[in-house]
Protein backbone atom coordinates (compact mmCIF):
# COMPACT_ATOMS: atom_id res chain seq x y z
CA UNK A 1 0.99 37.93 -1.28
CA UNK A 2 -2.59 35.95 -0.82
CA UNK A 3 -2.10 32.12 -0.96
CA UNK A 4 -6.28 31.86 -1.19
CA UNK A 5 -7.25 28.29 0.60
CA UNK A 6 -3.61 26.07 1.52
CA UNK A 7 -5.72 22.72 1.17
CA UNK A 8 -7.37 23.36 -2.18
CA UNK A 9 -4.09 24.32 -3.44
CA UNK A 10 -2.56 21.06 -2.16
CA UNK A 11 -5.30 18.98 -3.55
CA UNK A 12 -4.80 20.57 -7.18
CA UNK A 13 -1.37 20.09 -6.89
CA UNK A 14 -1.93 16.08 -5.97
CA UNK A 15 -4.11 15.58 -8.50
CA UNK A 16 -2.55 17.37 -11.16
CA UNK A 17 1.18 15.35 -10.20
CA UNK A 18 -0.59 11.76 -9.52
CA UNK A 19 -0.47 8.72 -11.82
CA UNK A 20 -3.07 7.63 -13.60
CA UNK A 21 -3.63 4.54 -11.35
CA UNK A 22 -3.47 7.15 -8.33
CA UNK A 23 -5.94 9.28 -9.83
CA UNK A 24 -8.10 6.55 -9.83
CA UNK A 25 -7.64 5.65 -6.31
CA UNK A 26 -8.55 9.30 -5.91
CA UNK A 27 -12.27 8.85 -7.11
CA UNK A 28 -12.41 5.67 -5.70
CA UNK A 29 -11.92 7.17 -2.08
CA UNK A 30 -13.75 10.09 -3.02
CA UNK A 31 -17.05 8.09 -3.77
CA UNK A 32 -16.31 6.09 -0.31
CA UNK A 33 -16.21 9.56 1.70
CA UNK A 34 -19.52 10.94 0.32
CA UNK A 35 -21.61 7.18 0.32
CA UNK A 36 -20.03 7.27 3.95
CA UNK A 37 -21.21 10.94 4.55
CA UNK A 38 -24.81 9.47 3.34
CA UNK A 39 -25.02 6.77 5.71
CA UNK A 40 -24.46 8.93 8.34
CA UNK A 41 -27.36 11.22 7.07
CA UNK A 42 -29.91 8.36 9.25
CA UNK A 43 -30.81 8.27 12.40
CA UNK A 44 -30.99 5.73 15.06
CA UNK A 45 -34.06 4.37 13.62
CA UNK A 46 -32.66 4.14 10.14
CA UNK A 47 -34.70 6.93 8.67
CA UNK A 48 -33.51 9.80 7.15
CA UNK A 49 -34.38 13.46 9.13
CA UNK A 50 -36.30 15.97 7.35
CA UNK A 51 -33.41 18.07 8.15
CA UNK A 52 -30.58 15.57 6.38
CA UNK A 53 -32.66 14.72 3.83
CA UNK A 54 -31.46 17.38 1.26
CA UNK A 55 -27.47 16.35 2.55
CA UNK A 56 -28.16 12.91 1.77
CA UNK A 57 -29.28 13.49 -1.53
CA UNK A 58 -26.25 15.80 -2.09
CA UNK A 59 -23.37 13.04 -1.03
CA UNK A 60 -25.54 10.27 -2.79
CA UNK A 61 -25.40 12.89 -6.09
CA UNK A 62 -21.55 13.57 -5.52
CA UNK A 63 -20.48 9.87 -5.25
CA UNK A 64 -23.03 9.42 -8.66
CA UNK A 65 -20.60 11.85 -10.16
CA UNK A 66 -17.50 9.97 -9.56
CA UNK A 67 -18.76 7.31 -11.02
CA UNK A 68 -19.68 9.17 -13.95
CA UNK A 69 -15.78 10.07 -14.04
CA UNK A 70 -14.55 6.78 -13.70
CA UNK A 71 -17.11 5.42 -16.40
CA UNK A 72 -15.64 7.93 -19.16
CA UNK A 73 -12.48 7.17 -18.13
CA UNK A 74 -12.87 3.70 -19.38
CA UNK A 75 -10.43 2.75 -22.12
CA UNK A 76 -12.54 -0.16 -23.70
CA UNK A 77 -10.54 -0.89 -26.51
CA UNK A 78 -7.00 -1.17 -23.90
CA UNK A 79 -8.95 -2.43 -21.34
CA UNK A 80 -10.47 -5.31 -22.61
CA UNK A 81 -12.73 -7.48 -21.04
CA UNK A 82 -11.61 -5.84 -17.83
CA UNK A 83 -13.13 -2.62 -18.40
CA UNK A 84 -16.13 -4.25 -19.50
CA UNK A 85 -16.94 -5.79 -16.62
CA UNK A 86 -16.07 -2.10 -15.13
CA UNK A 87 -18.51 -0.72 -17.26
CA UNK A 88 -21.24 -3.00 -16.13
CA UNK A 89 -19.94 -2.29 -12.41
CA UNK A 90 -20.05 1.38 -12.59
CA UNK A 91 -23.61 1.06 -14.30
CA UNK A 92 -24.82 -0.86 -11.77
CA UNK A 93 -23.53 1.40 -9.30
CA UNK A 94 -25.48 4.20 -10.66
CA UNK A 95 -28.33 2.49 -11.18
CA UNK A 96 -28.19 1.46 -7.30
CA UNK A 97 -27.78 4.94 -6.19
CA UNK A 98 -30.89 6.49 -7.68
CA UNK A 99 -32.63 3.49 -6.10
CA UNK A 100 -31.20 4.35 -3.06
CA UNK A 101 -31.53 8.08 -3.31
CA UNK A 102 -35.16 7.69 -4.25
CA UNK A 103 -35.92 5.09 -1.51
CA UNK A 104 -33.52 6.26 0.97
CA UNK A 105 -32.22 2.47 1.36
CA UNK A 106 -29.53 2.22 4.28
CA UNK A 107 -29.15 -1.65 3.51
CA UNK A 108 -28.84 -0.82 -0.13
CA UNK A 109 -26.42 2.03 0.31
CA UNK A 110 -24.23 -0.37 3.24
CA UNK A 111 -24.11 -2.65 -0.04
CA UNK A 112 -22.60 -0.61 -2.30
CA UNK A 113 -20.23 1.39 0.24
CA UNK A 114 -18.68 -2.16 0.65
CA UNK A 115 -18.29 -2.62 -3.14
CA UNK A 116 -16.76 0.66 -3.58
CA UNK A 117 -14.46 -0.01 -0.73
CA UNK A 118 -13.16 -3.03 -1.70
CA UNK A 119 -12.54 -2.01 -5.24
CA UNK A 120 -11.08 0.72 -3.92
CA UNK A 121 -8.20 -1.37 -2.20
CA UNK A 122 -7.57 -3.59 -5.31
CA UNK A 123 -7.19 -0.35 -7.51
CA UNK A 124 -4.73 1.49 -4.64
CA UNK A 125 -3.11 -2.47 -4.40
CA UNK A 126 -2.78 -2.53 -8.43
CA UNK A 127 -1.73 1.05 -8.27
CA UNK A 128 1.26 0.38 -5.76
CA UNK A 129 2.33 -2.68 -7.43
CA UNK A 130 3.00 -0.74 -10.97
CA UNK A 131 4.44 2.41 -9.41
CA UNK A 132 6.95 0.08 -7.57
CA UNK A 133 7.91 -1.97 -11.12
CA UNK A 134 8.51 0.84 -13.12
CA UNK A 135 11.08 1.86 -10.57
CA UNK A 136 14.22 0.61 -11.31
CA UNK A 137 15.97 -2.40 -9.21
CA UNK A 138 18.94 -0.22 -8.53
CA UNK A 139 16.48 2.33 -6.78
CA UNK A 140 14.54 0.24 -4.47
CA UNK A 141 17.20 -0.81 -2.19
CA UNK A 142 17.84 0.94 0.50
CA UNK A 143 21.71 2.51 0.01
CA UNK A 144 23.13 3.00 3.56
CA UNK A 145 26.39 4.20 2.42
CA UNK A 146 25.88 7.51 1.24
């Protein structure tokens, strides 16, 4: 019997048993590992290689996409002035990263690493807090007896 690749199956399997507020938390590390796999695309002298160039623009593309995913996954009449002022976020995100991709802007790109980062932590904060209320009291002590 062929179990094909152990670690793709996993990650289906996590994504396809995660919350919604977990799936978010998904994208928003996923953008942080490609914007972080970009900024390693420069050298020492904060230039891009000829040989990373093509890389960069790949991870810069990927993190574009997630954006893209988080955009649509908007719910602007639920979410209010909230996801509004996503909206406006996640379209200045992607407006950032084809500057950045185009100019190859490590200053730029640190910029909006942090961003992503620290919205990252609010949504995986946000996404803690409302998995832990919709357990019930009576299951979030710890029962010692048995």
């Amino acid at each position: 019997m062929a179990f094909g690749n152990p670690y793709a199956a996993y990650q289906t399997t996590a994504v396809k048993t995660a919350s919604q507020g977990k799936l978010v938390v998904m994208l928003y590390q996923g953008a942080e590992r490609e914007l972080s796999a970009a900024q390693k695309c420069f050298g020492a002298d904060d230039k891009i290689p000829a040989s990373k160039i093509e890389d960069f623009g790949k991870h810069v593309m990927k993190a574009q996409e997630i954006i893209n995913e988080l955009q649509v996954s908007l719910d602007m009449e639920k979410g209010g002035q909230i996801a509004q002022n996503l909206m406006s976020l996640y379209v200045y995100f992607n407006k950032e990263l084809m500057d950045i991709s185009i100019k190859q802007d490590k200053s730029k790109l640190r910029q909006i690493l942090s961003m992503i980062k620290d919205l990252g932590t609010a949504w995986e904060s946000a996404a803690q807090n409302t998995a832990a209320d919709s357990v019930p009291q009576a299951q979030r002590t710890l029962n010692i007896t048995g």
